[in-house]
Protein backbone atom coordinates (compact mmCIF):
# COMPACT_ATOMS: atom_id res chain seq x y z
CA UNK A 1 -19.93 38.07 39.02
CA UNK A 2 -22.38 39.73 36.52
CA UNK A 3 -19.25 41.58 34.94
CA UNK A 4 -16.99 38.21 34.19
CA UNK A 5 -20.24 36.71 32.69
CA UNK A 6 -20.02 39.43 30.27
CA UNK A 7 -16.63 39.36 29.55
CA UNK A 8 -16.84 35.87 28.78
CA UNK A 9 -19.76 36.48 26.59
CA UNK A 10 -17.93 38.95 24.69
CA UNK A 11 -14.59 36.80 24.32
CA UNK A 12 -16.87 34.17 23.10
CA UNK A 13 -19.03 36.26 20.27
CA UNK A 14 -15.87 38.13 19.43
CA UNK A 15 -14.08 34.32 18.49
CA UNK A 16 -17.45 33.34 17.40
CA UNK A 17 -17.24 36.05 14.67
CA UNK A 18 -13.65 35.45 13.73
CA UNK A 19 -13.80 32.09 13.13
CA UNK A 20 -17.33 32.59 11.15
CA UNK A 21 -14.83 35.14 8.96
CA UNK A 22 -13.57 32.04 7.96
CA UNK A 23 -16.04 29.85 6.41
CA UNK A 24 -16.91 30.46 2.74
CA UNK A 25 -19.29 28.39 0.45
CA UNK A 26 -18.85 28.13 -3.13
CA UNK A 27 -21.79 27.62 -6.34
CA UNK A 28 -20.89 26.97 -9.35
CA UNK A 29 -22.28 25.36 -12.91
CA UNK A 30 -20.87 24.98 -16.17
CA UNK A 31 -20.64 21.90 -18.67
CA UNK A 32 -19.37 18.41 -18.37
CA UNK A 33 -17.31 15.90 -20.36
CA UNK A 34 -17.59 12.02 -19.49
CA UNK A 35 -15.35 9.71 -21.19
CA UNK A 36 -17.29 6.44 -21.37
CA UNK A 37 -16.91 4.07 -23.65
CA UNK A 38 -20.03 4.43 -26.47
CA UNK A 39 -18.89 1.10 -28.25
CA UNK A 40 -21.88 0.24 -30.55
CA UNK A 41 -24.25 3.18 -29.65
CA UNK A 42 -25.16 4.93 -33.08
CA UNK A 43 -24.93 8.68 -31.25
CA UNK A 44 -23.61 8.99 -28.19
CA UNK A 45 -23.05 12.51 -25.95
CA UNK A 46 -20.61 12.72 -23.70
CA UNK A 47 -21.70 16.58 -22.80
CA UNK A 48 -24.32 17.95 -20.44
CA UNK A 49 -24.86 20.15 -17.68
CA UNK A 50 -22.40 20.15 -14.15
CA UNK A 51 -22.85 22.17 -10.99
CA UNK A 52 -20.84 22.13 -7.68
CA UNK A 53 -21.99 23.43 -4.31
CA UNK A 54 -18.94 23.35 -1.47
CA UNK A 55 -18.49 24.52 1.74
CA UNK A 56 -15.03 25.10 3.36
CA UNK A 57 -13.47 26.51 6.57
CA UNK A 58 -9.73 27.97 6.28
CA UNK A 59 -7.71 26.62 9.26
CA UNK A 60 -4.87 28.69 7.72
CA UNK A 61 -4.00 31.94 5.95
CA UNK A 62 -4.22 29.74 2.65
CA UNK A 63 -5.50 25.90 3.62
CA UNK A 64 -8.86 25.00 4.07
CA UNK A 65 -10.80 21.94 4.55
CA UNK A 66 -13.83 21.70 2.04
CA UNK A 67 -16.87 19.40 2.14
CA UNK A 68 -18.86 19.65 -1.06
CA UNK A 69 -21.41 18.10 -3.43
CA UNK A 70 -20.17 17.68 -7.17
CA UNK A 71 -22.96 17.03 -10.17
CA UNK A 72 -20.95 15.81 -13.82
CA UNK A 73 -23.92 15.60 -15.70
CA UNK A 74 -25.11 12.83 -17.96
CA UNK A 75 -23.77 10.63 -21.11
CA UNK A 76 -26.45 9.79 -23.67
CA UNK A 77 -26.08 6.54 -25.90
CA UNK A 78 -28.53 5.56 -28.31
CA UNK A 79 -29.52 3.04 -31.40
CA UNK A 80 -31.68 0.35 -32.24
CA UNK A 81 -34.24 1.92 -30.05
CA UNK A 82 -32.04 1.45 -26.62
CA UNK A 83 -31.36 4.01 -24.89
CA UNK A 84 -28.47 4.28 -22.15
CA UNK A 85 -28.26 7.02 -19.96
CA UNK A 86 -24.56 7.02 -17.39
CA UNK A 87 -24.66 9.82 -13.90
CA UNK A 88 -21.99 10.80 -12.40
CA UNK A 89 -22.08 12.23 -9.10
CA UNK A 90 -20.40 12.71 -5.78
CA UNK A 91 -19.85 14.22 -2.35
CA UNK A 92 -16.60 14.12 -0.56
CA UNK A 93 -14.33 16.05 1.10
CA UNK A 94 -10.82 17.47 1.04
CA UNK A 95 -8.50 19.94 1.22
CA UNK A 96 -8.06 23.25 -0.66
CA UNK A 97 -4.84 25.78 -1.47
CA UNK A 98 -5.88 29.28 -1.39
CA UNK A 99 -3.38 31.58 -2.86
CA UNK A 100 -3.82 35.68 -4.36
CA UNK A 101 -1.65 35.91 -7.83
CA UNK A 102 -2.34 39.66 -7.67
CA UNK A 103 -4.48 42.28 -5.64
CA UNK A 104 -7.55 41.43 -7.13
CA UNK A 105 -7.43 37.69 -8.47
CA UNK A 106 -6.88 34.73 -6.42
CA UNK A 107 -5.92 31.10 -7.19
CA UNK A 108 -7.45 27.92 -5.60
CA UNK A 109 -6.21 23.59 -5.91
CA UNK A 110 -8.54 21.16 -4.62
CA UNK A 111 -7.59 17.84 -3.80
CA UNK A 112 -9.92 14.91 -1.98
CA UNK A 113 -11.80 12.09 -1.70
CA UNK A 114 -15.45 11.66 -3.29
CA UNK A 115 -18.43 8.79 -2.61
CA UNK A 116 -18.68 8.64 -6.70
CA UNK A 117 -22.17 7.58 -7.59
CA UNK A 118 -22.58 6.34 -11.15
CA UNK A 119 -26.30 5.49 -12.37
CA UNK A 120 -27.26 3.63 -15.74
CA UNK A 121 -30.85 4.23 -16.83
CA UNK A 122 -31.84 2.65 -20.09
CA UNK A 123 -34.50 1.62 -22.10
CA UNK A 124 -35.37 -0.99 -25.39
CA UNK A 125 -37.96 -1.92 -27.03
CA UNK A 126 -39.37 -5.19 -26.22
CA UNK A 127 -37.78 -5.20 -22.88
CA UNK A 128 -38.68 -2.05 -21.13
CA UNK A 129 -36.79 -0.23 -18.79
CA UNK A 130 -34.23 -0.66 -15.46
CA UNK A 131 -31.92 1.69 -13.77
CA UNK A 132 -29.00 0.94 -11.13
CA UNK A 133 -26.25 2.62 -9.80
CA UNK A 134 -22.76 1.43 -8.34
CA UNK A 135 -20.46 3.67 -5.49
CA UNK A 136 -17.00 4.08 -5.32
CA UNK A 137 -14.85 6.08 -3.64
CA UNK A 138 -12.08 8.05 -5.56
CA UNK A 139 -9.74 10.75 -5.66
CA UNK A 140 -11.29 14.26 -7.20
CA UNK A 141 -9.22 17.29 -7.57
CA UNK A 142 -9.71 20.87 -8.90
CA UNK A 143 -8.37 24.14 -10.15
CA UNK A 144 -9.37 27.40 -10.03
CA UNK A 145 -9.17 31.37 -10.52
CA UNK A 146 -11.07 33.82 -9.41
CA UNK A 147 -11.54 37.50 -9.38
CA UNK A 148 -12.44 39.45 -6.22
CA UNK A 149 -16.01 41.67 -6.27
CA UNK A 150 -15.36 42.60 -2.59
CA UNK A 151 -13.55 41.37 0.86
CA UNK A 152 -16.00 38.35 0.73
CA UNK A 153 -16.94 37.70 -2.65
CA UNK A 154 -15.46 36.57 -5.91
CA UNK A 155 -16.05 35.00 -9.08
CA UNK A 156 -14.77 32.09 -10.43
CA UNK A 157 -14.23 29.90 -13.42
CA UNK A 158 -13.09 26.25 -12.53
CA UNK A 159 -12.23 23.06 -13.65
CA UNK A 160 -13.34 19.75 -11.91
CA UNK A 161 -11.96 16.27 -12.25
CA UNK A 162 -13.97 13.12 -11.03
CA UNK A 163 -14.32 9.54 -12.19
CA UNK A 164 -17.28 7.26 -12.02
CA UNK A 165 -17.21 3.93 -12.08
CA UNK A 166 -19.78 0.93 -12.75
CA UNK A 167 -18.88 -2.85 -12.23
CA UNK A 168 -22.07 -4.76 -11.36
CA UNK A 169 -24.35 -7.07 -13.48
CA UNK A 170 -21.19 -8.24 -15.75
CA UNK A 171 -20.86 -5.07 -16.79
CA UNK A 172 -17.53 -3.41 -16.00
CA UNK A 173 -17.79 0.84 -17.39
CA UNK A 174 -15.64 3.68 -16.25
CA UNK A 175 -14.75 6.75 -17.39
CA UNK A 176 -13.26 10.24 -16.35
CA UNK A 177 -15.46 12.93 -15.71
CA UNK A 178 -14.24 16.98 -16.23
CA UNK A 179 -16.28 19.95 -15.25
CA UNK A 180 -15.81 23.33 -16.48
CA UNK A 181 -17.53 25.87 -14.43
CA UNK A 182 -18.22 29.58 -13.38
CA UNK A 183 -19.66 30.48 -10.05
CA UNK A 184 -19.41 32.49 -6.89
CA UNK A 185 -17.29 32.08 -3.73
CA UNK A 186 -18.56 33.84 -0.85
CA UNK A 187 -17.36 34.31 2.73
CA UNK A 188 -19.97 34.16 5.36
């Protein structure tokens, strides 16, 4: 009786192990473009700081399913005083290809569906200040190449594609958001 308990313990830490040979999480940060409109704004930038975090399990030799948090940074208008500050951010999940291009590099797509959250924060004189954000869900997708340190590790440089969108208060602002990035993928 003792013995099949064991056996069964075994079977189960030995699948236990494989499958964990399968999960991989991926950091990454880099620089962001948003594409809002900066109609009347005396400076205005579009550029700032991104960073990813995603974790994935591959069901196949080269699909995986990902689940991930994505971080496009900030927009910056300004004049008369005013300032306007637009977020874009999102978690979603989706799909990934995996594919190696040659013994040492590897290629990735990512295609899915975000929650995009997109926060205005702003400011003038006279006034004060308010902040509010709007959600949306929409499509994100994602290409990438990396280059193998080891059997579970590899850097990567990546780009990101998101959109935020804000349509509350009479005011109706989107705008694409693209991440460039380099960061680590790591098997667990």
């Amino acid at each position: 009786m003792k013995s099949k308990h064991l056996i069964a313990l075994a079977v189960l830490a030995v699948s236990t192990a494989a499958s964990a040979q399968n999960l991989y999480g991926v950091v990454s940060a880099g620089v962001s473009k948003l594409s809002f409109d900066c109609g009347g704004a005396s400076t205005c930038d579009k550029s700032d700081t991104a960073f990813k975090l995603l974790g994935g399990y591959k069901f196949a030799p080269n699909w995986a399913g990902e689940l991930g948090y994505f971080d496009f940074g900030k927009a910056k208008l300004s004049g008369g005083g005013a300032n306007l500050d637009i977020k874009v951010n999102g978690f979603g999940g989706g799909v990934a290809f995996h594919q190696d291009i040659a013994p040492a590099w590897n290629f990735v797509a990512r295609l899915g569906i975000a929650q995009m959250k997109t926060k205005l924060s702003g400011s003038a004189p006279g006034v004060g200040s308010a902040s509010d954000s709007d959600s949306n869900v929409e499509p994100y997708f994602g290409l990438g190449v990396g280059y193998k340190l080891s059997k579970t590790a590899s850097i990567d440089g990546a780009w990101d594609y998101g959109k935020g969108k804000y349509n509350k208060n009479g005011i109706n602002e989107s705008g694409s958001a693209n991440a460039l990035s380099v960061g680590l993928t790591f098997g667990f």
